[in-house]
C-alpha atoms as a PDB file:
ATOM      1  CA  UNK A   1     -18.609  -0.211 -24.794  1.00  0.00           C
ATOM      2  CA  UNK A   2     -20.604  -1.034 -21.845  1.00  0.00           C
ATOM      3  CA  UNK A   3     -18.471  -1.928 -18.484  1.00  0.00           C
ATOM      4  CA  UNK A   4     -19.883  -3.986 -15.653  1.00  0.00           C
ATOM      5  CA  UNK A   5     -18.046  -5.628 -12.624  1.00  0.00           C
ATOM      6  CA  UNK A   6     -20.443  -8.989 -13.098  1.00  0.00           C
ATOM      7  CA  UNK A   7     -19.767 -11.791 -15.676  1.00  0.00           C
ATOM      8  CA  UNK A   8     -22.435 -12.970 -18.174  1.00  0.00           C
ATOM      9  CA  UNK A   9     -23.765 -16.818 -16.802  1.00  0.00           C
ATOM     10  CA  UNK A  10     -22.067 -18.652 -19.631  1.00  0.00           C
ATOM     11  CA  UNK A  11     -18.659 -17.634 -18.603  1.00  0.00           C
ATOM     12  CA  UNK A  12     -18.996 -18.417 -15.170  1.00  0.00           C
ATOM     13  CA  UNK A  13     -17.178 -21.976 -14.607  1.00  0.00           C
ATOM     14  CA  UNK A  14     -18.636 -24.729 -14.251  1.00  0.00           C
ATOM     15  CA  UNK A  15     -17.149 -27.770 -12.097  1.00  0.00           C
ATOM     16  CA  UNK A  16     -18.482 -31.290 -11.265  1.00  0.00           C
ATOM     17  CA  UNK A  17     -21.880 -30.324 -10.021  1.00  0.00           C
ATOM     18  CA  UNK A  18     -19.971 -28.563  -6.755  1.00  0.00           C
ATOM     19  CA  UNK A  19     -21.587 -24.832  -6.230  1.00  0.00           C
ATOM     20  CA  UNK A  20     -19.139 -22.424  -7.644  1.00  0.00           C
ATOM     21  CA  UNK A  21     -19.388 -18.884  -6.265  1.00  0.00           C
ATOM     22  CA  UNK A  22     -17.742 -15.704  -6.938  1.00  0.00           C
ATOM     23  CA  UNK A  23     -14.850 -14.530  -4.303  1.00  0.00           C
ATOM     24  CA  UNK A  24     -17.088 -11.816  -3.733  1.00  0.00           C
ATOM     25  CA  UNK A  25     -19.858 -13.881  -2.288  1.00  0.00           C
ATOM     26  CA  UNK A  26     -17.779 -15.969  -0.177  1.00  0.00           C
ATOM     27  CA  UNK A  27     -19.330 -15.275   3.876  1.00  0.00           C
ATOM     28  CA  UNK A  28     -16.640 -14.188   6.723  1.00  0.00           C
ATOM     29  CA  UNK A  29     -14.863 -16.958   8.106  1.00  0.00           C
ATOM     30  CA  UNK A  30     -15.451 -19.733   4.959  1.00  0.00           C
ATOM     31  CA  UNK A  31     -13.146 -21.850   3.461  1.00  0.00           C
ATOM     32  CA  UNK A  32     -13.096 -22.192  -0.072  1.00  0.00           C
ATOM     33  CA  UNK A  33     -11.014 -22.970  -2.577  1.00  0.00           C
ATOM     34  CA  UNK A  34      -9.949 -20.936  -6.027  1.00  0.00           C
ATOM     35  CA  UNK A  35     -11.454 -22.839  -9.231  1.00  0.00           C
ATOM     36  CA  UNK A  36     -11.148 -20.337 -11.913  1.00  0.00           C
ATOM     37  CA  UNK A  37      -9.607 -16.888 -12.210  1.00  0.00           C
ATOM     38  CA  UNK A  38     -11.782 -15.558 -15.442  1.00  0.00           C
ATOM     39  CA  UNK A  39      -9.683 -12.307 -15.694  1.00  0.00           C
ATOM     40  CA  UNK A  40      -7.631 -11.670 -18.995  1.00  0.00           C
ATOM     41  CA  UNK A  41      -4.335  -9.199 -19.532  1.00  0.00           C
ATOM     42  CA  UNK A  42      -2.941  -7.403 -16.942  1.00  0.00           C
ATOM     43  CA  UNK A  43      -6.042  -7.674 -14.262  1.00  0.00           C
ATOM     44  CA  UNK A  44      -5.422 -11.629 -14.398  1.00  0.00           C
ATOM     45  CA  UNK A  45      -1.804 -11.697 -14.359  1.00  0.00           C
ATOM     46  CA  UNK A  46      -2.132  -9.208 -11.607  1.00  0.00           C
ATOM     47  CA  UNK A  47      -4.072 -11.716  -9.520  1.00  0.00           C
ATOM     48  CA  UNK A  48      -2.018 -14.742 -10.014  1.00  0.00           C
ATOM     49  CA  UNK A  49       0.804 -12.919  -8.969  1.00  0.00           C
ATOM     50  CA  UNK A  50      -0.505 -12.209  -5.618  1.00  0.00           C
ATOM     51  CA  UNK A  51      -0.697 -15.778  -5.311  1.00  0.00           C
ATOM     52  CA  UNK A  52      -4.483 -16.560  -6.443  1.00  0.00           C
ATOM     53  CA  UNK A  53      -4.300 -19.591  -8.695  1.00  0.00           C
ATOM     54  CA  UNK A  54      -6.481 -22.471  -8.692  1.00  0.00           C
ATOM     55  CA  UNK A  55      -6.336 -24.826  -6.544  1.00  0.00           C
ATOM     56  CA  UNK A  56      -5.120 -22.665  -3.322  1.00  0.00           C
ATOM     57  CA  UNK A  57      -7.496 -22.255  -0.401  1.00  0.00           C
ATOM     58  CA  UNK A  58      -8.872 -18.348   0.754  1.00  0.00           C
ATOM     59  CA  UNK A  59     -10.896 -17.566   3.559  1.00  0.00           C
ATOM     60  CA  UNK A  60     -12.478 -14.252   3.870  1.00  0.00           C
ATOM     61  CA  UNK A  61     -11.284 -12.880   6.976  1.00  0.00           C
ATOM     62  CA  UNK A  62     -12.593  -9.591   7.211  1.00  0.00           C
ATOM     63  CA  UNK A  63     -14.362  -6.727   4.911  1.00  0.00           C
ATOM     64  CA  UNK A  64     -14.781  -2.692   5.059  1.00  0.00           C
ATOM     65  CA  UNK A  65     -17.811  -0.731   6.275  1.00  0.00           C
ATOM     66  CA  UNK A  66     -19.536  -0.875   3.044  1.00  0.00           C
ATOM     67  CA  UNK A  67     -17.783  -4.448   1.817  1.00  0.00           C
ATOM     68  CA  UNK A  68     -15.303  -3.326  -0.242  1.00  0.00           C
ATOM     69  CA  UNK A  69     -12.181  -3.893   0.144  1.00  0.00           C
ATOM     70  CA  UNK A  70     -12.156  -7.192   0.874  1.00  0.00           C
ATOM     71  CA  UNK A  71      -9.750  -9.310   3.242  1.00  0.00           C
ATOM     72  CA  UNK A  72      -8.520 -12.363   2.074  1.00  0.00           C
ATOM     73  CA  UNK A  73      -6.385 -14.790   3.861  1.00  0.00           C
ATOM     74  CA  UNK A  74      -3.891 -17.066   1.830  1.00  0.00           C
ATOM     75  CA  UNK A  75      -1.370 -19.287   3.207  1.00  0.00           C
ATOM     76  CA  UNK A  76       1.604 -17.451   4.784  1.00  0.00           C
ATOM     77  CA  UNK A  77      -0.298 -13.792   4.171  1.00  0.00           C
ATOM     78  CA  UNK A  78      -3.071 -11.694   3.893  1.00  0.00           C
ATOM     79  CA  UNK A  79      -4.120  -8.955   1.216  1.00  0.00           C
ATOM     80  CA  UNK A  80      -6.836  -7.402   0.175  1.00  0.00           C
ATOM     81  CA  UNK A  81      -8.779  -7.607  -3.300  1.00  0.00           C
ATOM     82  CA  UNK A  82     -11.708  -4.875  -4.391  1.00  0.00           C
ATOM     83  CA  UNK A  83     -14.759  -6.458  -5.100  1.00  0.00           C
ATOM     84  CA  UNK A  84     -14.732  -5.950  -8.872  1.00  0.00           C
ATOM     85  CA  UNK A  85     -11.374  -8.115  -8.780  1.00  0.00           C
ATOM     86  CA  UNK A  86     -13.201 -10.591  -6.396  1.00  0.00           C
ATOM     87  CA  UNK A  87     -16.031 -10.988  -8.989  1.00  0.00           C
ATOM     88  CA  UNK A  88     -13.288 -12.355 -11.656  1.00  0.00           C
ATOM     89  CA  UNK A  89     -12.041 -15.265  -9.031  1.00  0.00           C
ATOM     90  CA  UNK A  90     -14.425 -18.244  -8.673  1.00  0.00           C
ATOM     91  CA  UNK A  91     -14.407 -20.656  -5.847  1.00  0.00           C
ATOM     92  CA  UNK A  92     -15.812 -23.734  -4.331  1.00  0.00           C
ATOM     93  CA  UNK A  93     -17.127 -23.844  -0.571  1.00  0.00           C
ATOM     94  CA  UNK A  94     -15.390 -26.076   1.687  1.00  0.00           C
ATOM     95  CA  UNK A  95     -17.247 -27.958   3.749  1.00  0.00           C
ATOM     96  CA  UNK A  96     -17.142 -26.317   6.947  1.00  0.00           C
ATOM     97  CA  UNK A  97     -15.927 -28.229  10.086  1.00  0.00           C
ATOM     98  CA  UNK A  98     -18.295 -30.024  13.065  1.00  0.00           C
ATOM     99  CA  UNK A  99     -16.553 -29.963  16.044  1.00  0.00           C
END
């Protein structure tokens, strides 16, 4: 059985025409918002318990020396997700703020 951390292009979700991204590809500092957790069994239970369910807005507020961990900031907490749990969550870009 061959393993991989990425997801094959026709499971990736699909939503309205807005550009879904991985977690993992989310940039320091962005809003976004959880779409999709594509995660089965325990991995996906796992991550809705921590409080990633669609719907709730993450911003990426910090990552290790070689980008992995990284830190994710929820409301009320922070944790920290490797990136092949980050590849499983899919989210949508904010628009970001003009001041």
């Amino acid at each position: 059985m061959r393993h991989t951390s990425f997801l094959p292009l026709e499971v990736i979700p699909k939503t309205k025409g807005l550009a879904m991204i991985s977690l993992r590809e989310l940039t320091m500092e962005r809003l976004a918002r959880v779409e999709a957790v594509k995660a089965d069994g325990e991995l996906g239970r796992r991550i809705r318990d921590m409080g990633i369910v669609p719907g709730v807005e993450v911003e990426v507020v910090g990552r290790a020396p070689l980008h992995d961990p990284v830190a994710l900031r929820l409301p009320g907490f922070t944790l920290s997700l490797r990136n092949r749990e980050a590849d499983h969550i899919f989210v949508t870009p904010l628009p970001e703020e003009t001041n």
